[in-house]
N, C-alpha and C. Protein backbone atom coordinates (compact mmCIF):
# COMPACT_ATOMS: atom_id res chain seq x y z
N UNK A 1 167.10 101.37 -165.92
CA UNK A 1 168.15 101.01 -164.98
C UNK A 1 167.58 100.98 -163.57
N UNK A 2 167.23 99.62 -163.11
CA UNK A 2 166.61 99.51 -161.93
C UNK A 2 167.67 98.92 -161.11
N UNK A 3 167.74 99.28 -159.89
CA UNK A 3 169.02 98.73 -158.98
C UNK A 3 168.00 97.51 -158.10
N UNK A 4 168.65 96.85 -157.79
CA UNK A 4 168.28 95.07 -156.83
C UNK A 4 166.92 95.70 -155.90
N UNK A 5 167.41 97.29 -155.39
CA UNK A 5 166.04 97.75 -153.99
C UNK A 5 164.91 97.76 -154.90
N UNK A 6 165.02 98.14 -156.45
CA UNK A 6 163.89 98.85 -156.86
C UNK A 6 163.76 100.13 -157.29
N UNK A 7 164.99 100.44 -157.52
CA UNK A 7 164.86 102.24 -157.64
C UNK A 7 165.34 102.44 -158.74
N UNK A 8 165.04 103.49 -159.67
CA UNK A 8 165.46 103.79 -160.90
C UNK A 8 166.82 105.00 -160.45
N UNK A 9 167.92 104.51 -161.51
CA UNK A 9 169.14 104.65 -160.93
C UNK A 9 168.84 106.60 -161.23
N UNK A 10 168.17 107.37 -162.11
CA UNK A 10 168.36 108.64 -162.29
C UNK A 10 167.52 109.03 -161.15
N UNK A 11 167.55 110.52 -161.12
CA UNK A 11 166.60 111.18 -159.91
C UNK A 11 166.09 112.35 -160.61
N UNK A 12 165.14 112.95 -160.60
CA UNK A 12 164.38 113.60 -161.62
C UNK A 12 163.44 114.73 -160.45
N UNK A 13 164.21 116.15 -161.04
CA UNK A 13 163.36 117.66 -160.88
C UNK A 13 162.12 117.20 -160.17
N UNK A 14 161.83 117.91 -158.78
CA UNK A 14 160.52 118.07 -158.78
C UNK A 14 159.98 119.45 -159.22
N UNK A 15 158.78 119.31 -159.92
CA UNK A 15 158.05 120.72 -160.63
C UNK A 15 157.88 121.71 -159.61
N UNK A 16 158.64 123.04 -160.07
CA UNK A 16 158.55 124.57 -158.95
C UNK A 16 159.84 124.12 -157.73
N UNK A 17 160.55 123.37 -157.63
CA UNK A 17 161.05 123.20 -156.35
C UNK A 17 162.86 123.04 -157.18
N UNK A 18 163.75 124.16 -156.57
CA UNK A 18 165.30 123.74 -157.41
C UNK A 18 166.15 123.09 -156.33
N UNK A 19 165.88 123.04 -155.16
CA UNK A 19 166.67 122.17 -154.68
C UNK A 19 166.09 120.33 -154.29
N UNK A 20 165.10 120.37 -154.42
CA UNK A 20 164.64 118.93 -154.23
C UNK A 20 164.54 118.03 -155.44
N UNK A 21 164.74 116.71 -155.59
CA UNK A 21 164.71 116.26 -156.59
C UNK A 21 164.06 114.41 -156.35
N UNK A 22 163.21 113.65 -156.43
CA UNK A 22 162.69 112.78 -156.10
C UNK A 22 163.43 111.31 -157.01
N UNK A 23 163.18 110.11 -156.50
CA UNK A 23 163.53 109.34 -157.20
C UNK A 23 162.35 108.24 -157.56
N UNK A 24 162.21 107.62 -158.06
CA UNK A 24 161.53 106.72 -158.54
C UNK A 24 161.77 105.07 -158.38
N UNK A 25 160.75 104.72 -157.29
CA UNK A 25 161.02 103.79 -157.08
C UNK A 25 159.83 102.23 -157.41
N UNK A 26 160.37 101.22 -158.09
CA UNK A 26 159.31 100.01 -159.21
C UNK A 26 159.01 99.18 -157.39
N UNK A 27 157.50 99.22 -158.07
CA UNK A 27 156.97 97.93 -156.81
C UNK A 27 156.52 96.68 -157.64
N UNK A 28 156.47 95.80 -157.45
CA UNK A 28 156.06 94.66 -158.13
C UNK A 28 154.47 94.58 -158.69
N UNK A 29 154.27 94.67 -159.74
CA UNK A 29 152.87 94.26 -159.98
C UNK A 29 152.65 92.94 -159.96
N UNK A 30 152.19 92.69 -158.90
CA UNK A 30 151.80 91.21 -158.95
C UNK A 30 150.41 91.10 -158.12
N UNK A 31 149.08 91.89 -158.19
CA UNK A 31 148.58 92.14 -157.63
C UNK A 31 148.27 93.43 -156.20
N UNK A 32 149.14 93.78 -155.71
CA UNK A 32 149.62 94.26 -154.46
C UNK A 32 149.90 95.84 -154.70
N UNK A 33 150.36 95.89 -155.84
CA UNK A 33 151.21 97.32 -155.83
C UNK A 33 150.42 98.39 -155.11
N UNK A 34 149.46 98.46 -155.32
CA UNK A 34 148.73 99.75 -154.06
C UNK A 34 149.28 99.74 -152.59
N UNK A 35 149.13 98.28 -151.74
CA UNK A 35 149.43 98.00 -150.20
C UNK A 35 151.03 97.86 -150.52
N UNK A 36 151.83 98.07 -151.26
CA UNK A 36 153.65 97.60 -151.64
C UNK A 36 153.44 99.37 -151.45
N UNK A 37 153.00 99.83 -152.84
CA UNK A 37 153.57 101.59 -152.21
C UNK A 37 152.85 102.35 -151.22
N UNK A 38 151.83 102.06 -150.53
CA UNK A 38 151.35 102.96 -149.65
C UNK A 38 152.59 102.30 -148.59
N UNK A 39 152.73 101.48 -148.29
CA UNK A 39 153.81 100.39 -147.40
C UNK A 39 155.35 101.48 -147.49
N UNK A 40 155.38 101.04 -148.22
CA UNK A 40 157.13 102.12 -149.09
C UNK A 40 156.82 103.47 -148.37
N UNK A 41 155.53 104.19 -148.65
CA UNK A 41 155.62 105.60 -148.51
C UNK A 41 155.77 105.47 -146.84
N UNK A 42 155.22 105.44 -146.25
CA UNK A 42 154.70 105.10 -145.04
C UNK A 42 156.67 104.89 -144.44
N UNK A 43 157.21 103.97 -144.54
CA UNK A 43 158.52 103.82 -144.48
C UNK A 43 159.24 105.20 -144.71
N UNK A 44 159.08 105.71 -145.99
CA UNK A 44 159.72 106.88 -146.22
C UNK A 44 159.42 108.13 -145.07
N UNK A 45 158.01 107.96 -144.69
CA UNK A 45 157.70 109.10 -144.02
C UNK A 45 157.85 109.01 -142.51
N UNK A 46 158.50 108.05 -142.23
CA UNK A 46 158.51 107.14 -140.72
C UNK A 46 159.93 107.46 -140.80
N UNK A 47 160.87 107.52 -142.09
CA UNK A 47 162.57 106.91 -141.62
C UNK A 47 162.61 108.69 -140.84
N UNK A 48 163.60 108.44 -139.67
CA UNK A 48 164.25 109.19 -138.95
C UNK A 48 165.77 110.25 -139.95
N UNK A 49 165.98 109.17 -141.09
CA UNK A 49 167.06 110.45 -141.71
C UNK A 49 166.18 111.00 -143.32
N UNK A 50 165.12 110.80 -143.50
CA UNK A 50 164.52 111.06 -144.40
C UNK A 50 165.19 110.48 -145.89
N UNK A 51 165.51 109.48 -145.23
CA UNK A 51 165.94 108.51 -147.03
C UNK A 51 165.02 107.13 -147.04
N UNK A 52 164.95 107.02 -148.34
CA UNK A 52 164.03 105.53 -148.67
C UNK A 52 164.53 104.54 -147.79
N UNK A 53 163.55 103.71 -147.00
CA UNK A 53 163.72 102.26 -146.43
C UNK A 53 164.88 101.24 -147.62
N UNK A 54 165.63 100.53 -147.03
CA UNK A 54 165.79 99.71 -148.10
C UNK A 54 164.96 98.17 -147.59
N UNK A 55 163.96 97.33 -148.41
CA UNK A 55 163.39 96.61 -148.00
C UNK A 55 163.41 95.30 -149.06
N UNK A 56 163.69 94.34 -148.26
CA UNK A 56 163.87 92.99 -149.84
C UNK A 56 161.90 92.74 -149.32
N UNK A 57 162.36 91.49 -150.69
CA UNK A 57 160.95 91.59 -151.59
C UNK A 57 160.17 90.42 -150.52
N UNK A 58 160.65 89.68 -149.47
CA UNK A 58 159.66 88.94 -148.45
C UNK A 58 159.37 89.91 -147.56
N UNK A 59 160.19 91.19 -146.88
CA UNK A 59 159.45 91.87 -145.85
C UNK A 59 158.02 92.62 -146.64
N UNK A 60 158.58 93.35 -147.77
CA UNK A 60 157.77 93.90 -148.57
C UNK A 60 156.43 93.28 -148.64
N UNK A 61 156.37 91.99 -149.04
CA UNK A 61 155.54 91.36 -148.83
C UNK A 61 154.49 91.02 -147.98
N UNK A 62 155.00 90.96 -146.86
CA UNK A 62 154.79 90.73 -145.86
C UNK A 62 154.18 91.86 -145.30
N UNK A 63 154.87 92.75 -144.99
CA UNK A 63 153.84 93.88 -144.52
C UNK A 63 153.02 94.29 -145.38
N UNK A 64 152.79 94.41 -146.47
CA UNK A 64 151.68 94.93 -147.52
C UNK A 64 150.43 93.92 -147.31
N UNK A 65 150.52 92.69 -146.73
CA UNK A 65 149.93 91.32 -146.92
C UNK A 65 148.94 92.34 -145.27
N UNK A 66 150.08 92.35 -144.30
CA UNK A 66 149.14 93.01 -143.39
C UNK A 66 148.35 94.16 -143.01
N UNK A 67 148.72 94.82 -144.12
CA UNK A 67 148.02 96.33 -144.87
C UNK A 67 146.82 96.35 -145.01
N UNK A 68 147.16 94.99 -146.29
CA UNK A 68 145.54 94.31 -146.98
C UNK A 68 144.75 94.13 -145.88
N UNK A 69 145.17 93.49 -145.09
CA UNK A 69 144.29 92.87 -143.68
C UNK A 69 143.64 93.99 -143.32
N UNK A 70 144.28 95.03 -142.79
CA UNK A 70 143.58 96.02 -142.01
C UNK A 70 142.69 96.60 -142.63
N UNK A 71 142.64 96.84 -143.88
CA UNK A 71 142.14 97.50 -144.79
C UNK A 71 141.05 96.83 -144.73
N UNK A 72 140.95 95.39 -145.20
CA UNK A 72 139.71 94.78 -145.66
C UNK A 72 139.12 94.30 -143.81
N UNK A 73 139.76 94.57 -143.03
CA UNK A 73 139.15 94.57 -141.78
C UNK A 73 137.99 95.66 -141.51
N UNK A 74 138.81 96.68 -142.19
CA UNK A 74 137.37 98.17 -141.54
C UNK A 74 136.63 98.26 -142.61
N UNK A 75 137.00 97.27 -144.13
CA UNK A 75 135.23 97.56 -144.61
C UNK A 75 134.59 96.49 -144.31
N UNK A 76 135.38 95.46 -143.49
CA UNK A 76 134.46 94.57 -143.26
C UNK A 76 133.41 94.88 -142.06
N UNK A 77 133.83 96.23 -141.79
CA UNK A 77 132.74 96.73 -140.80
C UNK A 77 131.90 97.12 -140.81
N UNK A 78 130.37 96.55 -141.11
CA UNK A 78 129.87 97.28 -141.65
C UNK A 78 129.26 98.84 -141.50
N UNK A 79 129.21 99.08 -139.99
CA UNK A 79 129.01 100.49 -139.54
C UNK A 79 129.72 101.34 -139.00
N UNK A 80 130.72 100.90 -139.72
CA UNK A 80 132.05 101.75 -139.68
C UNK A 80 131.42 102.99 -140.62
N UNK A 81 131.57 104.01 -139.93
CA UNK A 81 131.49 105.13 -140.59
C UNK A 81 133.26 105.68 -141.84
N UNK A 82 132.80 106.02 -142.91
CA UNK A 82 134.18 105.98 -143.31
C UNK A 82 134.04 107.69 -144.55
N UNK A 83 134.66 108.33 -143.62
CA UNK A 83 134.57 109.78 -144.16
C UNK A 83 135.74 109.52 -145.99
N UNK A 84 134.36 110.69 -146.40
CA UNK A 84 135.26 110.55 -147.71
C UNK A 84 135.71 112.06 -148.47
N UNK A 85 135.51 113.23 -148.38
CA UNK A 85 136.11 114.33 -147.99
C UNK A 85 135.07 115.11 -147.34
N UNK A 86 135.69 116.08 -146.61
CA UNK A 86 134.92 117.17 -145.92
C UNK A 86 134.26 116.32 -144.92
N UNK A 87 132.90 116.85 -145.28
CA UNK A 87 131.87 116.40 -144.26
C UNK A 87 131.22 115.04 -144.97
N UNK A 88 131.61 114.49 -146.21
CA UNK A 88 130.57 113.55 -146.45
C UNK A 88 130.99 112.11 -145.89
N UNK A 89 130.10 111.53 -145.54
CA UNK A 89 130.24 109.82 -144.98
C UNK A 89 129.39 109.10 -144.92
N UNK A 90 129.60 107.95 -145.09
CA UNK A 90 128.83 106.84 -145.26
C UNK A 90 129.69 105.37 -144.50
N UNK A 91 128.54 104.81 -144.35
CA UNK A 91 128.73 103.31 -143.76
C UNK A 91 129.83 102.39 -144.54
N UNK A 92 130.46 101.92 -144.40
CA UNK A 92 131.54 100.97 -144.97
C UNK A 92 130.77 99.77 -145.81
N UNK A 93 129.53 99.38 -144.89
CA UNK A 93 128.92 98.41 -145.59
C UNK A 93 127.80 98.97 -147.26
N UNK A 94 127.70 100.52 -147.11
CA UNK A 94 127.20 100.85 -148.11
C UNK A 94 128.14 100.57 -149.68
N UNK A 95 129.45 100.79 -149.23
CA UNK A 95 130.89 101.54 -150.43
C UNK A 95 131.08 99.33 -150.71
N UNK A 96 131.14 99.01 -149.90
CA UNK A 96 131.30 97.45 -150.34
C UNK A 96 130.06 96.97 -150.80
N UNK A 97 128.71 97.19 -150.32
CA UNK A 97 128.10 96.60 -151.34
C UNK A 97 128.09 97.35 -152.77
N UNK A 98 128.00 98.52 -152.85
CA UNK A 98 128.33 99.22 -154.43
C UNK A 98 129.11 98.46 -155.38
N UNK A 99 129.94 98.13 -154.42
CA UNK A 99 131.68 97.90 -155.44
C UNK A 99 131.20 96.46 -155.95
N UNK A 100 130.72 95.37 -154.47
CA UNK A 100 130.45 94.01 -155.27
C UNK A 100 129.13 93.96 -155.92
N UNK A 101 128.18 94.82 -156.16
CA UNK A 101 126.96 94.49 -157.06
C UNK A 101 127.82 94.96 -158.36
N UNK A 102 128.81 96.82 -158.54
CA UNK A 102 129.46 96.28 -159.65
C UNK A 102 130.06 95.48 -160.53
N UNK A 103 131.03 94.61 -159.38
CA UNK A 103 131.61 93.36 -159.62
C UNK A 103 131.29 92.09 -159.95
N UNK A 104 129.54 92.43 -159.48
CA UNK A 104 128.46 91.17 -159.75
C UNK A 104 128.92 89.87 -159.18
N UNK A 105 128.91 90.26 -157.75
CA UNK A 105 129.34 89.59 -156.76
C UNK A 105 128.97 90.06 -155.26
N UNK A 106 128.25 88.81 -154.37
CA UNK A 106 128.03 89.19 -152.89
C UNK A 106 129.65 90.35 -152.29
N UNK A 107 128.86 90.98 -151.44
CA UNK A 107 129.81 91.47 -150.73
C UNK A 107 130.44 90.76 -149.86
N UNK A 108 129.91 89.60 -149.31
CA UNK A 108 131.57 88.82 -148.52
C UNK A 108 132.16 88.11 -149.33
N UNK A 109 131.91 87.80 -150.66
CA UNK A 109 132.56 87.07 -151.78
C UNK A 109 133.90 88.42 -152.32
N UNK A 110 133.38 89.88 -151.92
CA UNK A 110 134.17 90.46 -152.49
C UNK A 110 135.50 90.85 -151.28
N UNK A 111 134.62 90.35 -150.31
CA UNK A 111 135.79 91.11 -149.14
C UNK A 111 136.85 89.97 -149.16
N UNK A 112 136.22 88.40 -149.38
CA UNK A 112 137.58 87.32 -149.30
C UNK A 112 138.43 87.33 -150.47
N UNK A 113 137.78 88.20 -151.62
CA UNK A 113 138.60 88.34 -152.81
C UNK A 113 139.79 89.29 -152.43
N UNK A 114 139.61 90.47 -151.54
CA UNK A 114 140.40 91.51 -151.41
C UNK A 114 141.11 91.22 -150.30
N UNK A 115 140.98 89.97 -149.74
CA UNK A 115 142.03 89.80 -148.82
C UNK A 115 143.50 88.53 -149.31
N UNK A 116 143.08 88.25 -150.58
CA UNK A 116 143.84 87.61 -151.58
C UNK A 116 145.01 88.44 -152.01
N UNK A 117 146.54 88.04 -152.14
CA UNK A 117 147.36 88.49 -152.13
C UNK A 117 147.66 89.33 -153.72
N UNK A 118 146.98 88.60 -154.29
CA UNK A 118 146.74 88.73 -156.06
C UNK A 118 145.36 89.63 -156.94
N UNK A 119 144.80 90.05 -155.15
CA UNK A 119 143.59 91.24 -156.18
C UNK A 119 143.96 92.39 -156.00
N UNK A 120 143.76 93.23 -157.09
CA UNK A 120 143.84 94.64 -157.06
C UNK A 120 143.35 95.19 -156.04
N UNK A 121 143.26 96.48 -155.70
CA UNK A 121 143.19 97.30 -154.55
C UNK A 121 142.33 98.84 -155.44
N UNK A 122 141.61 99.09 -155.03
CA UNK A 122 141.39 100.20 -155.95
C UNK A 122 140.76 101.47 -155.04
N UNK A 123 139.39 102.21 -155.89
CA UNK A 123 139.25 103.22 -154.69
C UNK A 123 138.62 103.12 -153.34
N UNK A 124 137.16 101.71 -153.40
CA UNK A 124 137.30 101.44 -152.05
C UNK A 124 138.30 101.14 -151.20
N UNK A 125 139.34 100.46 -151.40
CA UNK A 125 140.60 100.35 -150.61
C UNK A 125 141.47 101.50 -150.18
N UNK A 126 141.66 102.32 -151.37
CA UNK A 126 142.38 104.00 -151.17
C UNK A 126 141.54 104.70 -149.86
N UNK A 127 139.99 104.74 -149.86
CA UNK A 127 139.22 105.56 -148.91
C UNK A 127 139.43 104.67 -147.77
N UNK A 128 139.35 103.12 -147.84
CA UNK A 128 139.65 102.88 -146.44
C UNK A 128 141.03 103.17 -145.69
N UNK A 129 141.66 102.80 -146.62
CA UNK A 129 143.19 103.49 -146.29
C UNK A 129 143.30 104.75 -145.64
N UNK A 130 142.78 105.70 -146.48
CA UNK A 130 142.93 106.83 -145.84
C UNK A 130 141.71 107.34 -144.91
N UNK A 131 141.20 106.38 -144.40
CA UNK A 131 140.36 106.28 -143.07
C UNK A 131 141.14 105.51 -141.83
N UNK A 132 141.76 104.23 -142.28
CA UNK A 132 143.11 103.73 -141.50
C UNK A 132 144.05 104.68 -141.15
N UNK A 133 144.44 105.44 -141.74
CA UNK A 133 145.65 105.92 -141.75
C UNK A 133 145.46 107.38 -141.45
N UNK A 134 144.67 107.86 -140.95
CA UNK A 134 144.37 109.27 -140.60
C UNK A 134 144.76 109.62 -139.56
């Protein structure tokens, strides 16, 4: 039972906690869903009365589209330093070439792939994120 926003109509216990209870909310897999819920959360943690954004599916879009951007902006850097816990870090251009020799693909072949509305997002994108977003 999904309602028109996206949200599953029950709300479900959070573990150890009796008065809080979370809801569950569907992002579109259509490529995106990583930059759709970091997008969502980000909203949630921004709203002023602490309830879910309600957002139709072109803004959604739309800002996740400019998510991607930023994202694939700072690994397109290559000496961007990009901390990955504690004290360890490395160059941005090191974590992108890794990912596209895995991919068996140049690294600017992989950065115009990840700025495509329809590629996955995975853990290089998560660490840049949470190098963006710190």
């Amino acid at each position: 039972k999904i309602d028109a926003d996206g949200f599953l109509s029950e709300k479900y216990e959070v573990c150890g906690e009796t008065r809080l209870r979370m809801i569950v909310r569907q992002v579109p897999g259509d490529g995106s869903c990583l930059f759709h819920a970091i997008n969502l959360c980000l909203g949630h943690v921004s709203s002023s009365n602490g309830t879910h954004p309600r957002i139709d599916l072109d803004e959604l879009n739309y800002c996740s589209q400019q998510l991607r951007e930023e994202t694939v902006d700072l690994l397109s850097k290559g000496d961007k330093i990009l901390v990955k816990e504690g004290d360890e870090c490395f160059p941005a251009k090191d974590l992108v070439a890794a990912v596209a020799a895995y991919e068996d693909m140049d690294p600017e072949v992989y950065l115009a792939s990840m700025r495509q509305p329809t590629s996955w997002g995975g853990g290089p994108e998560l660490l840049a994120l949470a190098n963006l977003l710190r």
